[in-house]
C-alpha atoms as a PDB file:
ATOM      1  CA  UNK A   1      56.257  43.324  -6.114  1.00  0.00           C
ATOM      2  CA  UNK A   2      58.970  44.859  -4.476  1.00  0.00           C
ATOM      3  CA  UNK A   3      60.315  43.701  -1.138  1.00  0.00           C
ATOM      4  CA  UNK A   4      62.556  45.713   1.278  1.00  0.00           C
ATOM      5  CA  UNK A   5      64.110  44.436   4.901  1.00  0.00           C
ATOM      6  CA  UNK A   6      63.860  45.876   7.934  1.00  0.00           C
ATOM      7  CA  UNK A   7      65.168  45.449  11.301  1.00  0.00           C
ATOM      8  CA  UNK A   8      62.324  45.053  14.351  1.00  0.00           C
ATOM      9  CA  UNK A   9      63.313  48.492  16.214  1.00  0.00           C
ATOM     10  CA  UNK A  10      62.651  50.716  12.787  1.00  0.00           C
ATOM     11  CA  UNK A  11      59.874  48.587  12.090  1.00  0.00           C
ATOM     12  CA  UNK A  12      58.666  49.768  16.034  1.00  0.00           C
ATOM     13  CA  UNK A  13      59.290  52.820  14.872  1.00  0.00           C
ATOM     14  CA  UNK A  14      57.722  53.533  11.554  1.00  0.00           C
ATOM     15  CA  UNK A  15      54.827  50.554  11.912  1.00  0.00           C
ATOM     16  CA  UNK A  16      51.911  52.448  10.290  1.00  0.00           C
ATOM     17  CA  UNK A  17      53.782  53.780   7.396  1.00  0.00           C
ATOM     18  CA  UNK A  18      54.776  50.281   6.792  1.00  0.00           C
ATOM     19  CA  UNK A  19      51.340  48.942   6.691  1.00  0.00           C
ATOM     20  CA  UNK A  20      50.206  51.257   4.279  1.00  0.00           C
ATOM     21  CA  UNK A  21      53.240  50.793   2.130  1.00  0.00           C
ATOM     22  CA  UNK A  22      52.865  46.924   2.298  1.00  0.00           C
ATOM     23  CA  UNK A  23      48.400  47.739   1.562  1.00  0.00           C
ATOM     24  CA  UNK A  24      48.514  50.064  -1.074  1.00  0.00           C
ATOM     25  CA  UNK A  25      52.197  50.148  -2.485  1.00  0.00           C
ATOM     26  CA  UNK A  26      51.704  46.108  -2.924  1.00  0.00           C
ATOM     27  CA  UNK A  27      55.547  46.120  -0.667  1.00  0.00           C
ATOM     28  CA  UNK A  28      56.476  42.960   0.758  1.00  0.00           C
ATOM     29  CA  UNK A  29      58.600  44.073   4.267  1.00  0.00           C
ATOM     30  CA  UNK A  30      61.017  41.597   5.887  1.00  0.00           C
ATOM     31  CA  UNK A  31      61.329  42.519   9.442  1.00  0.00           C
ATOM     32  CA  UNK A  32      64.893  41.017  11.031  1.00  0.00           C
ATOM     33  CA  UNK A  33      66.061  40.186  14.166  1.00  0.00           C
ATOM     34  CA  UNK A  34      70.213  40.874  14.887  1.00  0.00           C
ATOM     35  CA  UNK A  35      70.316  39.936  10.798  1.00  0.00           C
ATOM     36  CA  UNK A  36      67.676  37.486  11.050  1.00  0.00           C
ATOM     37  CA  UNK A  37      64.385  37.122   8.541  1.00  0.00           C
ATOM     38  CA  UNK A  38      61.488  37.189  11.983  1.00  0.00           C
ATOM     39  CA  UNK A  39      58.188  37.949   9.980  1.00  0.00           C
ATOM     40  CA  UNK A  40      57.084  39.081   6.686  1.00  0.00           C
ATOM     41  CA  UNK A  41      54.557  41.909   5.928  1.00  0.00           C
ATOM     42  CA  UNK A  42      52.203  41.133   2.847  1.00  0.00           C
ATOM     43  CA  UNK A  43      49.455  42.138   0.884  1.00  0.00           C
ATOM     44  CA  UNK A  44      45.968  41.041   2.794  1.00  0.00           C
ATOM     45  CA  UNK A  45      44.658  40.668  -0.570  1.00  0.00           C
ATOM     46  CA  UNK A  46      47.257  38.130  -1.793  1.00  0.00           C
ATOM     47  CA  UNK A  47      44.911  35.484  -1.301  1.00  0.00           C
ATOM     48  CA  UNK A  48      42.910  36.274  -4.003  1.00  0.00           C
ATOM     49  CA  UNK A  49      39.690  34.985  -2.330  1.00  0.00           C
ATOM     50  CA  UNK A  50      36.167  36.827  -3.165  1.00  0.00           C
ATOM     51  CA  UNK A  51      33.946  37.449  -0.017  1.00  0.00           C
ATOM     52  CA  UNK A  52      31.294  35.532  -2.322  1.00  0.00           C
ATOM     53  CA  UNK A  53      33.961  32.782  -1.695  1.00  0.00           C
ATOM     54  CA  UNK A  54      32.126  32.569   1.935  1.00  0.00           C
ATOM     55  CA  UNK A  55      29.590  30.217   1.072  1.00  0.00           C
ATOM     56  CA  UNK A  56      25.673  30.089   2.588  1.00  0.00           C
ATOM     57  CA  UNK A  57      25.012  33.581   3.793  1.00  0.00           C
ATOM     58  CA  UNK A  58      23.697  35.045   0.742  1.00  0.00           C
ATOM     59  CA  UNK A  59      22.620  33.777  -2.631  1.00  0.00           C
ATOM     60  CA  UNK A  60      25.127  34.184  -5.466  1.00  0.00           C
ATOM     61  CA  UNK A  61      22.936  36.576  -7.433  1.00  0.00           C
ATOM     62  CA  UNK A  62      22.670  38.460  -4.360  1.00  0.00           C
ATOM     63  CA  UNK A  63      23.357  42.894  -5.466  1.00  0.00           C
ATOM     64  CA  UNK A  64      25.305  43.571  -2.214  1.00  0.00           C
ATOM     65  CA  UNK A  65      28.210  41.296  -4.153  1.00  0.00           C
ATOM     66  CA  UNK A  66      27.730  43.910  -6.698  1.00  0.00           C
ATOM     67  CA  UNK A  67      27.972  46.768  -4.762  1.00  0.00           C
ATOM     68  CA  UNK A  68      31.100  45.522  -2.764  1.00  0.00           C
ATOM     69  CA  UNK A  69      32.873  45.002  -6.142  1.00  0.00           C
ATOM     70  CA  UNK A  70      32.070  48.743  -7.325  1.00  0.00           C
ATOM     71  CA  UNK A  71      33.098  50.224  -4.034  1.00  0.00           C
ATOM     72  CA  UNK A  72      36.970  48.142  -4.358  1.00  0.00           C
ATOM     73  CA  UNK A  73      37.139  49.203  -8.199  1.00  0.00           C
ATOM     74  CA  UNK A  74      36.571  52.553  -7.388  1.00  0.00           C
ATOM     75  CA  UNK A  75      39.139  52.779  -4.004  1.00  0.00           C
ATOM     76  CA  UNK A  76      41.626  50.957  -6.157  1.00  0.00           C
ATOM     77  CA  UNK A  77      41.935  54.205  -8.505  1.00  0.00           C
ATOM     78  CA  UNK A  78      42.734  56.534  -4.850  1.00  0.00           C
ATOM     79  CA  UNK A  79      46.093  57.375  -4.525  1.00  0.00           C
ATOM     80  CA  UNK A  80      46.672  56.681  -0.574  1.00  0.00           C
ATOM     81  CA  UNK A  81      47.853  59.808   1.582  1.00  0.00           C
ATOM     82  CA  UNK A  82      50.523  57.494   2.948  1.00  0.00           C
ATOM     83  CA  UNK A  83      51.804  57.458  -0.579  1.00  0.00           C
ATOM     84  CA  UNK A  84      51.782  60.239  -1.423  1.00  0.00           C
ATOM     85  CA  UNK A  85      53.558  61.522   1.544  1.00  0.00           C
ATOM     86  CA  UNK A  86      56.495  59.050   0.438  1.00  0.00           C
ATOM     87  CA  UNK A  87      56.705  60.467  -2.743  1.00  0.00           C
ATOM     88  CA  UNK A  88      57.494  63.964  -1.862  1.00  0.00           C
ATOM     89  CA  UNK A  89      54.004  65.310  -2.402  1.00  0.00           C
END
C-alpha cells in the first residue's frame, strides 16, 4: 500500500479526490501541519471485519449475507471514475 503526505491546505483543496484515492486506490494519505504528521487517511475496509461480524440481528445462514458478499465481489472488479481520471483516461 502506498502512502503519500500532504499538507492540510492541499488536502482542503483536493479532499474528495483524496478519499477516493485512499477507497479504491488502497492510498494511505498523511495530512501535515507546518511539517507535522496531523491525521492519516486509510482504507475503511482495513479492519477486515464482516457485517456478519455484528452479532444477533440475523441468523448466520441468513441469504442477505450472501447477497451483500456478491454485490462487494462484483464492485471490487469497477474501475472507479476517480481513477481513472488520475490516470489520464
Amino acid at each position: 500500500m502506498s502512502e503519500k503526505t500532504i499538507n492540510v491546505a492541499d488536502a482542503k483543496k483536493h479532499f474528495s479526490e483524496l478519499l477516493g484515492r485512499v477507497a479504491y486506490g488502497k492510498e494511505q494519505i498523511i495530512i501535515t501541519k507546518r511539517g507535522k504528521p496531523m491525521a492519516r487517511l486509510v482504507p475503511a475496509g482495513e479492519s477486515g471485519r464482516h457485517l456478519a461480524d455484528a452479532s444477533g440481528w440475523l441468523k448466520e445462514d441468513d441469504p442477505f449475507f450472501e447477497m451483500i458478499d456478491q454485490i462487494v465481489n462484483e464492485r471490487s472488479v469497477q474501475f472507479p471514475r476517480i481513477l481513472k481520471e488520475m490516470d489520464g483516461e
